[in-house]
N, C-alpha and C. Protein backbone atom coordinates (compact mmCIF):
# COMPACT_ATOMS: atom_id res chain seq x y z
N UNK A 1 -14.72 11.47 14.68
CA UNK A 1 -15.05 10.72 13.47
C UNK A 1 -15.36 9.27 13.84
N UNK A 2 -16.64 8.74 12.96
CA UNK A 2 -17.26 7.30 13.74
C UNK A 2 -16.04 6.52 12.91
N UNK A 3 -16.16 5.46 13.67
CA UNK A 3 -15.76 4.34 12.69
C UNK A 3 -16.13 3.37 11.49
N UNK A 4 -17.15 3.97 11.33
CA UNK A 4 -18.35 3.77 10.00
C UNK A 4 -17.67 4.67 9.22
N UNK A 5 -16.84 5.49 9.08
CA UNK A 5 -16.84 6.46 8.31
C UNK A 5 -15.88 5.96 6.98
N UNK A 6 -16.27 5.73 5.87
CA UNK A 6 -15.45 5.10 4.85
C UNK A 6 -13.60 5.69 5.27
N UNK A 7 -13.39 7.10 5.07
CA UNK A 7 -12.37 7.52 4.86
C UNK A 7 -11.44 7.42 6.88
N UNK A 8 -12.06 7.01 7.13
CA UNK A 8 -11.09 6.63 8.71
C UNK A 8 -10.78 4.90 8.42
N UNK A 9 -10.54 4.40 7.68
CA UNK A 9 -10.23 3.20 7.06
C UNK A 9 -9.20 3.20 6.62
N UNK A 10 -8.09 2.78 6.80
CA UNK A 10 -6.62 2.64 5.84
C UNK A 10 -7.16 2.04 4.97
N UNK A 11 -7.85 0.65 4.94
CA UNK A 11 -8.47 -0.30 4.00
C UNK A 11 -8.99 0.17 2.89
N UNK A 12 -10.00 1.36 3.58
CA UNK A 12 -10.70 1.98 1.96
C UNK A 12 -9.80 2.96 1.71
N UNK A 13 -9.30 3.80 2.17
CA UNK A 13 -8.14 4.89 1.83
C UNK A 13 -7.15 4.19 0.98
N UNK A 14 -6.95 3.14 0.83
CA UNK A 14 -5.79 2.28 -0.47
C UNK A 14 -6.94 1.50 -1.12
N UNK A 15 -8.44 1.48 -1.00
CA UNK A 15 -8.89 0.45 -2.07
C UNK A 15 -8.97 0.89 -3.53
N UNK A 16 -9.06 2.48 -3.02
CA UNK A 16 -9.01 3.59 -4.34
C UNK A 16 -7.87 3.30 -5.24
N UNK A 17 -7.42 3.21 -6.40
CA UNK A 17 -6.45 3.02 -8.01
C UNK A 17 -5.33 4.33 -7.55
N UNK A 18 -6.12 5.47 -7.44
CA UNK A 18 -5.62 6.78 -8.01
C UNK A 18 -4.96 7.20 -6.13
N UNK A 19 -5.63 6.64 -5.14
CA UNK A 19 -4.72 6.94 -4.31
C UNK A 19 -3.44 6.06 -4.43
N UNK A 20 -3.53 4.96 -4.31
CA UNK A 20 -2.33 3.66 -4.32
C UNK A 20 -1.33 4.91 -4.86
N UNK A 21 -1.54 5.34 -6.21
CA UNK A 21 -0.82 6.02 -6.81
C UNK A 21 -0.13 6.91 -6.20
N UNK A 22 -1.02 7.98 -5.57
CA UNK A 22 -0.20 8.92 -4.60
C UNK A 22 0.75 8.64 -4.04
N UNK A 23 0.43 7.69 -3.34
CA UNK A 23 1.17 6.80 -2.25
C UNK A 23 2.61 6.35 -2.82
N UNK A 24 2.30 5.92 -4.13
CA UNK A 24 3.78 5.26 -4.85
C UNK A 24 4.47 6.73 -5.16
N UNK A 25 3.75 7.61 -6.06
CA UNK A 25 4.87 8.95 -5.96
C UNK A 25 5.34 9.57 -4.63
N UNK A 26 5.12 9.00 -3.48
CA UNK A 26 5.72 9.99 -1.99
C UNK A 26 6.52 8.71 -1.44
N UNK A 27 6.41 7.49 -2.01
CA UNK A 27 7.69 6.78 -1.80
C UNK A 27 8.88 7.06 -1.54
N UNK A 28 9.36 7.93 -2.62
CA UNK A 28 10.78 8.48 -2.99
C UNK A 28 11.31 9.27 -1.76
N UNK A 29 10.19 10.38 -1.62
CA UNK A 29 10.50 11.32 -0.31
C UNK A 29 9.05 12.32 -0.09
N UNK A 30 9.39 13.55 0.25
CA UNK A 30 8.42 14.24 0.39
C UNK A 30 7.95 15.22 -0.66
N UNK A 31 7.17 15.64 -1.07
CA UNK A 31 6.55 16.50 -2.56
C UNK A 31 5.00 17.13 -2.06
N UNK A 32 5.66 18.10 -3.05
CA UNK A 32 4.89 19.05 -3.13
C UNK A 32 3.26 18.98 -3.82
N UNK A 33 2.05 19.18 -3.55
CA UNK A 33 0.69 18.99 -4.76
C UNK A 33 1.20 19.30 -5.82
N UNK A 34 1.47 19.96 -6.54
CA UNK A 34 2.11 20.38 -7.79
C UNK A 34 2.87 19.62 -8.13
N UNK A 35 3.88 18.98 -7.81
CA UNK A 35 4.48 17.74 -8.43
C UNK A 35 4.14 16.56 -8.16
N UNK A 36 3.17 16.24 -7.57
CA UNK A 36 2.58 15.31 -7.19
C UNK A 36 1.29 14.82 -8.77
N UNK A 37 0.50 15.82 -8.97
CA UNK A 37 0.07 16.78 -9.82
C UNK A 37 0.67 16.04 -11.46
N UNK A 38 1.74 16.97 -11.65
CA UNK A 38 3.00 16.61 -12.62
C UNK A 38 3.49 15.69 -12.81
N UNK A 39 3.57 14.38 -11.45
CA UNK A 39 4.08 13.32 -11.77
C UNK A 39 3.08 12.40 -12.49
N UNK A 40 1.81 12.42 -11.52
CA UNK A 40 0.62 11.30 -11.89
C UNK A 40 -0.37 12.06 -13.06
N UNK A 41 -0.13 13.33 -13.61
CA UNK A 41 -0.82 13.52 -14.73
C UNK A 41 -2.81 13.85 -14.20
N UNK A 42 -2.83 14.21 -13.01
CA UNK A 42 -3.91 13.84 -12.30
C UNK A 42 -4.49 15.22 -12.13
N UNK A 43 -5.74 15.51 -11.81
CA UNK A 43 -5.91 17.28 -11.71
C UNK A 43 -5.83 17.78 -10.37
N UNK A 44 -5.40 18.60 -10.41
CA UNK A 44 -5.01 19.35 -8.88
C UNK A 44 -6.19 19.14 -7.67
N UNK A 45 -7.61 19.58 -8.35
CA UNK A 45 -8.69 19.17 -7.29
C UNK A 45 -8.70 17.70 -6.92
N UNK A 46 -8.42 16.82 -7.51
CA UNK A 46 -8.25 15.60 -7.50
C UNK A 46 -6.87 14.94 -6.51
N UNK A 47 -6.02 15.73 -7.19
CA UNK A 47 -4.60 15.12 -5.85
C UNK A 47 -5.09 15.32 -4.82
N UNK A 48 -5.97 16.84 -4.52
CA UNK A 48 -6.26 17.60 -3.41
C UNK A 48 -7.16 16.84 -2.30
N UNK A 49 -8.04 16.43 -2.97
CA UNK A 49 -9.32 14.85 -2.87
C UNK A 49 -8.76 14.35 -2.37
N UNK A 50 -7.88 13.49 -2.55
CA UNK A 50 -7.49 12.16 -2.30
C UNK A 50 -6.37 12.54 -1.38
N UNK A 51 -5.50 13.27 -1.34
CA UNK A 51 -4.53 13.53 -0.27
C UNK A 51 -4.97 14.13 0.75
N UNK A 52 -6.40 14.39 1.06
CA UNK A 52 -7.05 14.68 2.42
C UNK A 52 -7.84 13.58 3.11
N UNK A 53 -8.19 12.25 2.08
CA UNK A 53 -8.72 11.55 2.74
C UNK A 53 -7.53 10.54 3.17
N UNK A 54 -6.25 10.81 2.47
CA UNK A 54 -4.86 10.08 3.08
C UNK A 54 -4.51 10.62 3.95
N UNK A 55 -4.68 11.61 4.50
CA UNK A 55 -3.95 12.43 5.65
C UNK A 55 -4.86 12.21 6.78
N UNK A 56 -6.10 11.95 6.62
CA UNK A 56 -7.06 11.91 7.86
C UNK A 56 -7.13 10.27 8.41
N UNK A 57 -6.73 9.40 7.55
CA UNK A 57 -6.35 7.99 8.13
C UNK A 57 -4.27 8.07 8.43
N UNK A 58 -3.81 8.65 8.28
CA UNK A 58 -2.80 9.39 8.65
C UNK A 58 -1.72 8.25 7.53
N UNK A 59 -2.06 8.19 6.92
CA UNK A 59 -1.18 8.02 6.00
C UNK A 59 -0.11 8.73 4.99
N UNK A 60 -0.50 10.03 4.95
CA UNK A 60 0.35 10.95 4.78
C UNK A 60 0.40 11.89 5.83
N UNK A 61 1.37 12.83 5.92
CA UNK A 61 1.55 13.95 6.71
C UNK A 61 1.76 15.24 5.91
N UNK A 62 1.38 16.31 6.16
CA UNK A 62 1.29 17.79 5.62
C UNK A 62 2.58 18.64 6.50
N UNK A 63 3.08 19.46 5.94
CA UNK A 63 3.72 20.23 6.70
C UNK A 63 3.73 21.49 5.49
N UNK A 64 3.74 22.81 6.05
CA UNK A 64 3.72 24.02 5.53
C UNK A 64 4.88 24.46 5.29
N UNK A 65 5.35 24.76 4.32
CA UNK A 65 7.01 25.05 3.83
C UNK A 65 6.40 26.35 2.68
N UNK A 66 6.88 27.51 3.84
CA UNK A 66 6.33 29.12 3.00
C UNK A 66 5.06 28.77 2.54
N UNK A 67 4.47 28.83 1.49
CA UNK A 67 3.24 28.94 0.39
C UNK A 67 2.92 27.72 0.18
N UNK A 68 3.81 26.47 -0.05
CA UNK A 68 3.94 25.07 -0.40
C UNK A 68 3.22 24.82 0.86
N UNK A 69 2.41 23.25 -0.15
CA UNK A 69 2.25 22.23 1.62
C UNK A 69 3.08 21.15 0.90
N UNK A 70 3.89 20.52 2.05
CA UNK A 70 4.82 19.28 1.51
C UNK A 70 3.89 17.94 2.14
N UNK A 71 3.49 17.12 1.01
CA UNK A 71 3.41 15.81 1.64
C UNK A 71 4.17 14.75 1.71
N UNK A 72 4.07 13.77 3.12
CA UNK A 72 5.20 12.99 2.62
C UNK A 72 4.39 11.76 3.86
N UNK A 73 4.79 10.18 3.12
CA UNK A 73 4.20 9.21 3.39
C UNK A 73 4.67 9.15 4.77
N UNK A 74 3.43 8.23 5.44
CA UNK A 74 3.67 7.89 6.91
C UNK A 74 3.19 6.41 6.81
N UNK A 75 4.88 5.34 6.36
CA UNK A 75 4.27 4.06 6.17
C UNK A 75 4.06 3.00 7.57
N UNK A 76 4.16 3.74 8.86
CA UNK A 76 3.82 3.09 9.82
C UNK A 76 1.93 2.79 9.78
N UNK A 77 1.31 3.70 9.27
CA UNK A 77 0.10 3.68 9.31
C UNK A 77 0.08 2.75 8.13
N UNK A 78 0.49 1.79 7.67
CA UNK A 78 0.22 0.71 6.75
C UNK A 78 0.24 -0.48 7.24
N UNK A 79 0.45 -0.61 8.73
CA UNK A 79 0.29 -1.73 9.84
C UNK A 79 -0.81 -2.72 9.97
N UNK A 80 -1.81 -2.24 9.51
CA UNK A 80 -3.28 -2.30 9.67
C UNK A 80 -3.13 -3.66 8.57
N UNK A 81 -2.46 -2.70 7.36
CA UNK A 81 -3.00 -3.93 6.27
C UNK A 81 -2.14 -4.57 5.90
N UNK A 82 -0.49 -4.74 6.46
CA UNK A 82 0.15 -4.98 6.33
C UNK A 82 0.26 -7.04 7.35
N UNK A 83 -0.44 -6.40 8.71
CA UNK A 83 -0.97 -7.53 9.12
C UNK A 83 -1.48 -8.64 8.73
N UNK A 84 -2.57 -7.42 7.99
CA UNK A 84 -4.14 -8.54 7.72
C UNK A 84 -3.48 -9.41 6.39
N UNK A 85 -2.65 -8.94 5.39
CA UNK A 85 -1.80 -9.67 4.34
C UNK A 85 -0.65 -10.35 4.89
N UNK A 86 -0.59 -10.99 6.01
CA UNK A 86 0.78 -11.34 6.32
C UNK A 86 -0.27 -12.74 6.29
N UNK A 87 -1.27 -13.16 7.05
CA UNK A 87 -2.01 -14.08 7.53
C UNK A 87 -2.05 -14.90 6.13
N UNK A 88 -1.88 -14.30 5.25
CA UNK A 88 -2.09 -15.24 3.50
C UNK A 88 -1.01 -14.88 3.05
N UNK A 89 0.29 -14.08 3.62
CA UNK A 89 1.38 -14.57 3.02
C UNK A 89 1.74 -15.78 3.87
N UNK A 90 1.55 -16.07 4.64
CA UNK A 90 1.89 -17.30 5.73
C UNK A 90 1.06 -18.39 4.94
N UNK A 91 -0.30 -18.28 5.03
CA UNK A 91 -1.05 -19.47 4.32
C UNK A 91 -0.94 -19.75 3.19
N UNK A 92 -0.17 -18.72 2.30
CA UNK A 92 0.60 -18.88 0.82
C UNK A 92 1.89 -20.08 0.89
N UNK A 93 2.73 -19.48 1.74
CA UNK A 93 3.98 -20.13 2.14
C UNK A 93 3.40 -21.41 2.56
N UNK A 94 2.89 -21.81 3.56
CA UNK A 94 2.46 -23.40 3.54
C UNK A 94 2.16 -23.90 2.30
N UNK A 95 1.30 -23.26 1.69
CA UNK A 95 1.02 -24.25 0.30
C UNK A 95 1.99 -24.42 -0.50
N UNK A 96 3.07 -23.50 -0.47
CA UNK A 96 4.00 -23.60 -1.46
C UNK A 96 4.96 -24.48 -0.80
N UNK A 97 4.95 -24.96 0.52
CA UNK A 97 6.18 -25.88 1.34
C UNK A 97 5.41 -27.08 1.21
N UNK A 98 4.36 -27.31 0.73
CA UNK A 98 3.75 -28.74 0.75
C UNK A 98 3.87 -28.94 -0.80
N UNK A 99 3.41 -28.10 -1.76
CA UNK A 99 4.12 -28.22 -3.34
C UNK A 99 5.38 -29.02 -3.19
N UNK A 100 6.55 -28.09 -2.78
CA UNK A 100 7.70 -28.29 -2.68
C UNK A 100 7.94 -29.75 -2.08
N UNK A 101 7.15 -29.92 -1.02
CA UNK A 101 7.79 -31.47 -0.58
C UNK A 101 6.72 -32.58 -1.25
N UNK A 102 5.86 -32.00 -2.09
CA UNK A 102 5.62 -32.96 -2.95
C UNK A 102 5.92 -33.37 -4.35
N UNK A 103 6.85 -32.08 -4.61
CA UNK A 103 8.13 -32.53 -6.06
C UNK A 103 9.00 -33.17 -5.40
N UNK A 104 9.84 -32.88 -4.34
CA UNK A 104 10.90 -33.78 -3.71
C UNK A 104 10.36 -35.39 -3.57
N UNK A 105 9.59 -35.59 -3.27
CA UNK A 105 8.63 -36.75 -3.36
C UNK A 105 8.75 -37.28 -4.31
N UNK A 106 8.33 -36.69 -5.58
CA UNK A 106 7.82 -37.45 -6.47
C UNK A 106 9.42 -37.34 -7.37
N UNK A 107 10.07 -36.26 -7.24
CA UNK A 107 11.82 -36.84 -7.79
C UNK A 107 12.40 -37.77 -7.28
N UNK A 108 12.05 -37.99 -6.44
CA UNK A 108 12.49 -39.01 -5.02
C UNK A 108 12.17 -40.49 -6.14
N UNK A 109 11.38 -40.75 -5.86
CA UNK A 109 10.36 -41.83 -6.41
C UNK A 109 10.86 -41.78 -7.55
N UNK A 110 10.83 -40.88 -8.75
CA UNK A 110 11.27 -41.47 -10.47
C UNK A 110 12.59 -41.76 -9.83
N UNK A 111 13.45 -41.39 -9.30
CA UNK A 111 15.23 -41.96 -9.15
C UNK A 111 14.92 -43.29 -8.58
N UNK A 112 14.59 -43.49 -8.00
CA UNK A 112 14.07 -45.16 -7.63
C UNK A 112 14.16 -46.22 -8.47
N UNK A 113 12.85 -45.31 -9.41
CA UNK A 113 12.33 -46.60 -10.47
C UNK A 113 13.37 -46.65 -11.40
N UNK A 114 14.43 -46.07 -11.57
CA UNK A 114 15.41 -45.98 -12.98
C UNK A 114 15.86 -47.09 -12.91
């Protein structure tokens, strides 16, 4: 599989609404399509959709239990974007430590003038 390929992307594999979703119902633990299905109100061809293009960026894992397939999240494969959002939680945090030392500043300063 190239790397052009939309669905070998963690990036596009979570840009989708209705996967995110998946993803939040296999939080808990591991489940079945059918309750997967049941939880998100979603149609079976549709969980089916979307939990194959999660499994091929390996974000979920399949395992065969009798007749059932169980899926269940693999949040190491969330590394990717977990990174690339750290770089602007960091550049968030500076802005908010220069806010911060510019209220201390300026409380600083009105206690002065009293």
């Amino acid at each position: 599989m190239g790397g052009s390929s939309t669905t070998s992307d963690v990036f596009n594999a979570i840009a989708e609404a209705q996967r995110r979703d998946i993803l939040d119902a296999l939080i808990t633990g591991e489940k079945a399509v059918g309750t997967i299905v049941d939880d998100l109100a979603m149609s079976q061809p549709q969980v089916s959709k979307h939990l194959r293009v999660l499994s091929e960026v390996g974000l979920v894992r399949c395992r065969a239990d009798g007749r059932r397939r169980l899926y269940r999240l693999e949040p190491a494969r969330l590394r990717p974007f977990h990174e690339w959002l750290a770089k602007y939680e960091r550049a968030m945090n500076d802005r908010l430590d220069r806010v911060d030392a510019y209220l201390k500043e300026l409380q600083h300063s009105e206690g002065e003038g009293q």
